[in-house]
Protein backbone atom coordinates (compact mmCIF):
# COMPACT_ATOMS: atom_id res chain seq x y z
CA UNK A 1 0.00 0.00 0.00
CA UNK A 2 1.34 3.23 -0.51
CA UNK A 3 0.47 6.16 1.49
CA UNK A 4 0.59 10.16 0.62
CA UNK A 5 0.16 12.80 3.35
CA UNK A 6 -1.47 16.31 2.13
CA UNK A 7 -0.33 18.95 4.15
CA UNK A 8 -3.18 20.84 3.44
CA UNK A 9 -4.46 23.49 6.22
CA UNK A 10 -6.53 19.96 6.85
CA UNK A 11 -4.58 17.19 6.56
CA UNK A 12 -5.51 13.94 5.18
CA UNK A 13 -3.45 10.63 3.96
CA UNK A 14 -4.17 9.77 0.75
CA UNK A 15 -3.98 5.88 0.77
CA UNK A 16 -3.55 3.74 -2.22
CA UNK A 17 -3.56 -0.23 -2.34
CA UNK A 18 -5.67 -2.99 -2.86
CA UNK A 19 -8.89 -4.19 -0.79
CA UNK A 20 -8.93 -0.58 0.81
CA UNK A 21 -12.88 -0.74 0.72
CA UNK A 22 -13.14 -3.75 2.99
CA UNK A 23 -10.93 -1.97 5.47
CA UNK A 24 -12.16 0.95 5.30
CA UNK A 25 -14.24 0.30 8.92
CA UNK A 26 -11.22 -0.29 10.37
CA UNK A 27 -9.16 2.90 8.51
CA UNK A 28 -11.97 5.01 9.64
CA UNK A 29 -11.89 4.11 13.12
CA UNK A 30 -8.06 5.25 13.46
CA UNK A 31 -9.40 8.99 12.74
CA UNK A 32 -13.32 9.14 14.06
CA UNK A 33 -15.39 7.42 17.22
CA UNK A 34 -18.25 4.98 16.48
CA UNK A 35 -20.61 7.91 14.62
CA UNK A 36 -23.29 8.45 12.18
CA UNK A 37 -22.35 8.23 8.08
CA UNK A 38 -24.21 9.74 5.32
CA UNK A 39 -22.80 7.53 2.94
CA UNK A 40 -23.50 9.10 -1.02
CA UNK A 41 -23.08 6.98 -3.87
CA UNK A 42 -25.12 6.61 -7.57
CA UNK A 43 -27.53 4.26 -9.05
CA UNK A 44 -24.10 2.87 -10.89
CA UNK A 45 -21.78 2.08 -8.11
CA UNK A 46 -24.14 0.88 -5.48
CA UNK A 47 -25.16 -2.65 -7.32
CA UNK A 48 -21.17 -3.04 -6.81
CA UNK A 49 -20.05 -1.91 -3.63
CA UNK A 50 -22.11 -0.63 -1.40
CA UNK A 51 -23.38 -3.82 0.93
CA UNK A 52 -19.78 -4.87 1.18
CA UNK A 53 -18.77 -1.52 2.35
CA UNK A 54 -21.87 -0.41 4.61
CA UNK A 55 -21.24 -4.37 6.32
CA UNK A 56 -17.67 -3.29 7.49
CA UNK A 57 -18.61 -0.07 8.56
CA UNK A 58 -21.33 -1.53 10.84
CA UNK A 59 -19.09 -3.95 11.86
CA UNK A 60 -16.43 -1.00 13.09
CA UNK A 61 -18.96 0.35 14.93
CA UNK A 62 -20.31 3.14 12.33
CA UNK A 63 -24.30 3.72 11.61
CA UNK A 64 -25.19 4.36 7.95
CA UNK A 65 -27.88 6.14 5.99
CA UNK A 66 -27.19 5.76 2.52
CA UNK A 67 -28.47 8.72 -0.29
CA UNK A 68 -28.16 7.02 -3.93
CA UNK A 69 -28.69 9.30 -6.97
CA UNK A 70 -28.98 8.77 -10.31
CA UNK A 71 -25.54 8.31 -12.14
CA UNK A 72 -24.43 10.91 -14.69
CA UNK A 73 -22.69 14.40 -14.86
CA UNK A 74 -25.83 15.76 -15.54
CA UNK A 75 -27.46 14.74 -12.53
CA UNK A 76 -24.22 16.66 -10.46
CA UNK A 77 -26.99 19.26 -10.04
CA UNK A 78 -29.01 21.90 -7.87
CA UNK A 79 -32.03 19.30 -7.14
CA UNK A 80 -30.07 16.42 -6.32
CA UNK A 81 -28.04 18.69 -3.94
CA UNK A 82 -30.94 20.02 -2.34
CA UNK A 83 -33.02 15.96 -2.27
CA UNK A 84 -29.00 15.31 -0.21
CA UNK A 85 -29.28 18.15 2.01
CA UNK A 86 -32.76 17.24 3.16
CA UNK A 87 -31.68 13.84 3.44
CA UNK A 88 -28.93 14.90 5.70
CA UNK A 89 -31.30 16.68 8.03
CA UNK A 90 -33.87 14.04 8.02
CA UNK A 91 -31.40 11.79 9.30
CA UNK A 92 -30.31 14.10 11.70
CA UNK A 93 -26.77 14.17 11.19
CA UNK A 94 -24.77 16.33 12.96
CA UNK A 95 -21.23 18.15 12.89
CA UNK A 96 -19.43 14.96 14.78
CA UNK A 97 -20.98 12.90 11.89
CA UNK A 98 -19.17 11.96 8.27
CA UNK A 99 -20.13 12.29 5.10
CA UNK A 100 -18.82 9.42 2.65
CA UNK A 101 -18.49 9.58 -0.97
CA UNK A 102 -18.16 6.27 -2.78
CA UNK A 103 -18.15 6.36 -6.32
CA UNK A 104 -16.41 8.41 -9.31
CA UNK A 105 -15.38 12.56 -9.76
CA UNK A 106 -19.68 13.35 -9.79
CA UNK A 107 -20.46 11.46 -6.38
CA UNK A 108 -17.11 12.88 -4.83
CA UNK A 109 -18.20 16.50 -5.95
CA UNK A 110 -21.78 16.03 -4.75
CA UNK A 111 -21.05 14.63 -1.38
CA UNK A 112 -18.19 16.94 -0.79
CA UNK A 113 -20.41 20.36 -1.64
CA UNK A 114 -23.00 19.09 0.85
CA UNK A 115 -20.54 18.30 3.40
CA UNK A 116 -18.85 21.37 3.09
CA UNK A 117 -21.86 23.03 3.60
CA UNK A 118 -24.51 20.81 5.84
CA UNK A 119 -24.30 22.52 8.98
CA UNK A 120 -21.68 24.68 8.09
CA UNK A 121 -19.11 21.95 7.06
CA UNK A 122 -18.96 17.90 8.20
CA UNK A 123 -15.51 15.99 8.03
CA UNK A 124 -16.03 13.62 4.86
CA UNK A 125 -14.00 10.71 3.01
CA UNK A 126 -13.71 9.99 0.06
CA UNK A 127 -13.36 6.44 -1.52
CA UNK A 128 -12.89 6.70 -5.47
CA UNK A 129 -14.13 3.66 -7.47
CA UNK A 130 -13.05 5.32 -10.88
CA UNK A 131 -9.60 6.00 -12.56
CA UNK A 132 -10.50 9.52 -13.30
CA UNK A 133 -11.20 10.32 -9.27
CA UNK A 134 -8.54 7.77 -8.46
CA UNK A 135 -5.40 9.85 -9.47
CA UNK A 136 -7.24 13.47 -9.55
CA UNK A 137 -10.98 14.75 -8.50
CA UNK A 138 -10.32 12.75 -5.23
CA UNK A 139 -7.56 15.11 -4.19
CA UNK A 140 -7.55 18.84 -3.62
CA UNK A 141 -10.56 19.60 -1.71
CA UNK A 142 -12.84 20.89 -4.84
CA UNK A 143 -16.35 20.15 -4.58
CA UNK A 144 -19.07 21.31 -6.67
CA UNK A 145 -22.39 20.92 -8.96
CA UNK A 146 -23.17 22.08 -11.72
CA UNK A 147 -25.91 24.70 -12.80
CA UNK A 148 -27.60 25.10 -16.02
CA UNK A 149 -25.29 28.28 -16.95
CA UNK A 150 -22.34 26.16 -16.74
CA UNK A 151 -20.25 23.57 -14.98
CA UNK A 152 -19.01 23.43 -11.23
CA UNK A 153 -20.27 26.72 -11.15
CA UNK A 154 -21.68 26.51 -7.16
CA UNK A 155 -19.26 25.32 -5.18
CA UNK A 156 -16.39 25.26 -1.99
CA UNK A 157 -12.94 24.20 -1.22
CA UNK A 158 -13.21 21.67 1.55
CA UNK A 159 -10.31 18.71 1.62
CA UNK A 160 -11.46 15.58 2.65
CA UNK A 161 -10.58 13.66 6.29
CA UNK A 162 -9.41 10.70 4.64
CA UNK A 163 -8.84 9.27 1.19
CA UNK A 164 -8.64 5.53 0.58
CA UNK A 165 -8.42 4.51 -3.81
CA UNK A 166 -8.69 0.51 -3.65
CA UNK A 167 -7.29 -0.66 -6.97
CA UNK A 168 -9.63 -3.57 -6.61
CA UNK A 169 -12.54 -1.22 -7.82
CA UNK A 170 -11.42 -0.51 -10.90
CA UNK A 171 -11.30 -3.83 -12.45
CA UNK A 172 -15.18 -3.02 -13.02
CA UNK A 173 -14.60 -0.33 -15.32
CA UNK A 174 -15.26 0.36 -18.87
CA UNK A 175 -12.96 1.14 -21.94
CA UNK A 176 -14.37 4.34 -21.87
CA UNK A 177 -13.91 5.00 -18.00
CA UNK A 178 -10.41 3.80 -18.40
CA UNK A 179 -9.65 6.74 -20.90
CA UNK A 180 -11.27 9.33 -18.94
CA UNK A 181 -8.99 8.74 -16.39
CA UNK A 182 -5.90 7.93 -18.53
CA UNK A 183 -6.49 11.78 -20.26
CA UNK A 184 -5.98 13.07 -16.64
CA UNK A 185 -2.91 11.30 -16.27
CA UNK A 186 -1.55 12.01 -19.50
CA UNK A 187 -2.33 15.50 -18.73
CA UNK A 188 -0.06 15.23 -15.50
CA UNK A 189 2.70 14.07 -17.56
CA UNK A 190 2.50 16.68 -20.01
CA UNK A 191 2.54 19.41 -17.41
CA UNK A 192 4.90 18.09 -14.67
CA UNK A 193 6.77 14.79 -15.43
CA UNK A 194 8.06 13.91 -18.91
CA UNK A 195 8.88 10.28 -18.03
CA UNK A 196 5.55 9.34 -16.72
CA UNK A 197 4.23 10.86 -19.69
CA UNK A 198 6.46 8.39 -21.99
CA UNK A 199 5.59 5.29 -19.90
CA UNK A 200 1.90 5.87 -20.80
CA UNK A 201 2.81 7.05 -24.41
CA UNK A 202 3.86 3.19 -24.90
CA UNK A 203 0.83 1.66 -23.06
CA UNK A 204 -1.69 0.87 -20.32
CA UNK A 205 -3.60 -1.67 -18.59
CA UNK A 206 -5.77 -1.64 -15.40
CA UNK A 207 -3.82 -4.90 -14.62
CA UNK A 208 -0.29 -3.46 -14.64
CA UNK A 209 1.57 -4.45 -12.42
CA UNK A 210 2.30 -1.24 -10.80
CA UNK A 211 -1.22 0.33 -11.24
CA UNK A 212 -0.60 1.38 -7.31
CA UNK A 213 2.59 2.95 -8.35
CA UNK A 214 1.19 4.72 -11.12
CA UNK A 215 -2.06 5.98 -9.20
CA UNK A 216 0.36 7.33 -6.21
CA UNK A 217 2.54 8.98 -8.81
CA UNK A 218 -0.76 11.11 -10.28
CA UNK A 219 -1.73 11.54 -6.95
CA UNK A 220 1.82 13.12 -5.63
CA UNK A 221 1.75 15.20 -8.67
CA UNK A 222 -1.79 16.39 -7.95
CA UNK A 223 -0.90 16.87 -4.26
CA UNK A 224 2.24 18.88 -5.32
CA UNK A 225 0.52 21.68 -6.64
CA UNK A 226 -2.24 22.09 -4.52
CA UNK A 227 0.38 22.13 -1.39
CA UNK A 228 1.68 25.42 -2.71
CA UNK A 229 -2.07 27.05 -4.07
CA UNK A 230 -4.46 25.42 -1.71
CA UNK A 231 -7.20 28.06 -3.40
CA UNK A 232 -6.39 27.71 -6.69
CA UNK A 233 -5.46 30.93 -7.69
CA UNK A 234 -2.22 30.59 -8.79
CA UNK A 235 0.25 27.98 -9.78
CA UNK A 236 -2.58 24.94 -9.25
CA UNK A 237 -4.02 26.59 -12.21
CA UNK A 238 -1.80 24.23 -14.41
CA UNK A 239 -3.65 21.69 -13.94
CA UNK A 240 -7.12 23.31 -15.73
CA UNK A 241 -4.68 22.52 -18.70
CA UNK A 242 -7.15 21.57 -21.78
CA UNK A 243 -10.82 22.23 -18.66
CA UNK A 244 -11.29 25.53 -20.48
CA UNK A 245 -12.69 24.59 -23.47
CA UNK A 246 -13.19 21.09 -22.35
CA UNK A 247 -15.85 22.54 -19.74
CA UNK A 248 -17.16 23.96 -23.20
CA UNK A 249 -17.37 20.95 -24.94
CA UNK A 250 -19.33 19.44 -21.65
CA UNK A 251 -22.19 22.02 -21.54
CA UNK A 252 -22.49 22.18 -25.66
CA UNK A 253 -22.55 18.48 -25.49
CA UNK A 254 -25.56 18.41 -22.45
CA UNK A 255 -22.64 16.34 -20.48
CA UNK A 256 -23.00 13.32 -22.94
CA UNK A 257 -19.32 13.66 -23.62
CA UNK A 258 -17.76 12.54 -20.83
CA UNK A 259 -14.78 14.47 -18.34
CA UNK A 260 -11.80 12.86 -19.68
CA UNK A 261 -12.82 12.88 -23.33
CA UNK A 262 -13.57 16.66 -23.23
CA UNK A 263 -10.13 17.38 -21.62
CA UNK A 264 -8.72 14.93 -24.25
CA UNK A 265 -10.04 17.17 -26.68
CA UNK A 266 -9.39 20.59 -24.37
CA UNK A 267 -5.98 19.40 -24.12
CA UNK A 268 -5.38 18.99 -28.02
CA UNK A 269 -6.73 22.34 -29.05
CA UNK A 270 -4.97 24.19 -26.23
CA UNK A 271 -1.69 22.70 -27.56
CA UNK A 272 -2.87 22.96 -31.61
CA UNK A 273 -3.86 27.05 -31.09
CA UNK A 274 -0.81 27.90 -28.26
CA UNK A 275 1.45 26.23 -30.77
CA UNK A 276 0.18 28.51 -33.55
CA UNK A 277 0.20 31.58 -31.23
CA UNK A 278 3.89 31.35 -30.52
CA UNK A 279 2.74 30.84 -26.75
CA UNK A 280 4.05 27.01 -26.76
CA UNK A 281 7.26 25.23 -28.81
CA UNK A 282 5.92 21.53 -28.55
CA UNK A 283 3.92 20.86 -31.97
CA UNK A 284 0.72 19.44 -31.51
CA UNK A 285 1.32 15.86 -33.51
CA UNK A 286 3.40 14.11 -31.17
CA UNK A 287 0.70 14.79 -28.59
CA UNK A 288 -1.93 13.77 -30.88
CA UNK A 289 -0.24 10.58 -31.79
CA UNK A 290 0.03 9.28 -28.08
CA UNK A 291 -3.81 10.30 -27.68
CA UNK A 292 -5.37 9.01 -30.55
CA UNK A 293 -3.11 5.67 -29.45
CA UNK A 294 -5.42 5.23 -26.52
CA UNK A 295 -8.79 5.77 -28.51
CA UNK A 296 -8.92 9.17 -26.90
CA UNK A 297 -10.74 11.66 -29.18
CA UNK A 298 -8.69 14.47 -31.38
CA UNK A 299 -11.34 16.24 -33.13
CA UNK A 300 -13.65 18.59 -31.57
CA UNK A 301 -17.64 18.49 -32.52
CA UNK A 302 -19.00 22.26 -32.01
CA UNK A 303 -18.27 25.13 -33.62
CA UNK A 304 -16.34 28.27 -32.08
CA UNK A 305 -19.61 29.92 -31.59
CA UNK A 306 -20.71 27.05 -29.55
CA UNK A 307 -17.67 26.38 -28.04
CA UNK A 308 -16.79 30.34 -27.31
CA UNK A 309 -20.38 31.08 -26.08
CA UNK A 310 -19.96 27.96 -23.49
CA UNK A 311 -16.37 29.39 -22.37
CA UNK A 312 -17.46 32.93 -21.42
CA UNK A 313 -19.59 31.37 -17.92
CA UNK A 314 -16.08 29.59 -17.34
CA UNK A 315 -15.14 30.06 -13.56
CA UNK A 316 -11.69 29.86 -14.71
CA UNK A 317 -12.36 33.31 -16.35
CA UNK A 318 -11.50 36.88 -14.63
CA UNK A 319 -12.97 39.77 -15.79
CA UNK A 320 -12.17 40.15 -19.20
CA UNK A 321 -9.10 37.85 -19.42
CA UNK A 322 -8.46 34.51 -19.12
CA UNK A 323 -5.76 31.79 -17.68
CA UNK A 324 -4.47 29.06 -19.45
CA UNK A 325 -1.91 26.30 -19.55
CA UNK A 326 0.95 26.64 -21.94
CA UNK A 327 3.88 23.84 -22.25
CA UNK A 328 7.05 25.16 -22.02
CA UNK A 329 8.54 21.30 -22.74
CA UNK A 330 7.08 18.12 -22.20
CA UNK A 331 7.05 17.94 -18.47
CA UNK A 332 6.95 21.56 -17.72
CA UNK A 333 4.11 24.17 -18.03
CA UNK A 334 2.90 27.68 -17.19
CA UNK A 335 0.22 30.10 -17.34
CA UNK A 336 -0.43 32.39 -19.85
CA UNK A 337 -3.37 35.19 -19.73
CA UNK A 338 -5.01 36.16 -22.72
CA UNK A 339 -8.41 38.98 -23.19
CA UNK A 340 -11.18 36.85 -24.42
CA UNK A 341 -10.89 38.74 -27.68
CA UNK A 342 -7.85 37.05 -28.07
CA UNK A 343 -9.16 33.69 -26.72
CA UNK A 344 -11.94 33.54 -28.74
CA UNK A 345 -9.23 33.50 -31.37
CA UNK A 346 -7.67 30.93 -29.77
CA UNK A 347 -10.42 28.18 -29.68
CA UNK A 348 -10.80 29.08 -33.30
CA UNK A 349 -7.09 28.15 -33.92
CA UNK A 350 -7.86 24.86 -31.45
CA UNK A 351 -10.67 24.07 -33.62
CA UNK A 352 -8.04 23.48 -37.13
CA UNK A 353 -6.54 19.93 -37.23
């Protein structure tokens, strides 16, 4: 198992290993008494896990009441929040209770808004059963839903108690599930470690050998630059590389395209348009090639109207300018502001293959 402290103004271990959810009574115990748990999961993940975790937890001494939602970005949303909230009240949890998120990025941001703000903040854990929240929504302490102006647009910075990724629950997932969370860690590559970017360049499997490994590398990365911009308003800005316009490509697409694909895509045009600005040496067919290798998509499908009208409700945007990623080399990145005359420009540029 291998174990990553966040120094965060709340501190939290990060834990990564295999058959974490059946200890997870037990790892809970070390950090809270025998309490209430307002455990949060979706219609997908609770045919899968949720008796064999909500059995150990009773068996550490823990009482859960368990909210289940529909699965589905779209569902990240102001009703569902509000059906949780009054779920947490009718069960009359209180500020010694937990909240616990078990599922992918959408049940960890749903759980995490309402237990940042339930009674003015709860301690929660989270317990990612997806790559993508595996190796980066799990980590930081962003939660958030989504309104119908745009995406993670309500939201609060609250780090979890406790984080516990058991490799064991990703053996359920899909081809497409794997790629959402292999464009996050290609990402991290790109913007902070050119070797792990060439080890994925070659290949990946959910049953590599050092999946663990490779999962606590993402994570350290993640963890790296949120240490030094807990708020996100500077240098953990890097990693939005490719959200901009791939938050666009989420709301133009209703959220049928999924988080990883759209920051595929993000990624790509960011790299195609900064290329083509000057703002970035690394042409954009190297990146491309390793991509489209993995059966992650390189074409965009929305116009720059679409895409530009999206991007303007981007939380990401200030006033009348914008940050975004640039790569300096493969393995090193940093921001770059442009007006949004000039980024509407740039999604245009994106947009040419």
């Amino acid at each position: 198992m291998y174990k990553l402290h966040v120094s965060t103004q709340q501190p939290y271990d990060v834990l990564v290993g295999e058959s974490l959810l059946l200890q997870a009574g037990a790892l809970l115990r070390r950090l809270f008494p025998p309490c209430r748990i307002g455990l949060v999961t979706d219609s997908n993940v609770a045919p899968l896990y949720l008796q064999a975790l909500r059995s150990g937890l009773e068996e550490a001494g823990f009482s859960c009441s368990v909210f289940i939602f529909p699965a589905g970005e779209s569902n990240k949303n102001l009703t569902n929040y509000g059906q949780l909230l009054s779920f947490l009240a009718r069960e009359r949890l209180s500020r010694s209770d937990i909240i616990l998120a078990l599922g992918g990025g959408v049940v960890g941001d749903l759980a995490g808004f309402a237990a940042a703000t339930y009674s003015r903040g709860l301690s929660w854990v989270q317990l990612p059963t997806t790559l993508l929240a595996a190796v980066d929504a799990s980590v930081g302490g962003k939660t958030a839903i989504n309104l119908p102006e745009g995406k993670n647009l309500a939201g609060a910075f609250h780090q979890p108690s406790l984080v516990l990724c058991d490799c064991s629950c990703l053996q359920s997932l899909g081809t497409t599930q794997i790629h959402d969370g292999l464009a996050e860690m290609l990402k991290h590559g790109l913007i902070a470690d050119h070797e792990l970017f060439q080890r994925l360049e070659k290949g990946f499997s959910l049953r590599d050998l050092d999946l663990a490994e490779l999962i606590y590398r993402n994570v350290e990365i993640k963890g790296q630059f949120v240490l030094c911009d807990e708020q996100d308003r500077g240098p953990r800005q890097i990693l939005n590389f490719g959200h901009s316009i791939g938050h666009a490509i989420e709301k133009c697409s209703a959220y049928a395209i999924t988080h990883g694909q759209a920051v595929a895509m993000g990624i790509l045009a960011e790299i195609r348009a900064a290329y083509r600005m000057s703002m970035s040496p690394i042409a954009p067919e190297v990146i491309e090639s390793a991509f489209a290798l993995h059966g992650l998509p390189t074409s965009i499908p929305f116009t720059e109207e679409e895409l530009w009208n999206a991007a303007l409700r981007d939380k990401k945007r200030s006033g009348e300018q914008i940050q975004l990623t640039c790569l300096q080399e493969i393995g090193k990145a940093q921001l770059c502001t442009l007006n949004l005359s000039e980024f509407r420009h740039f999604i245009a540029l994106g947009l040419e293959e």
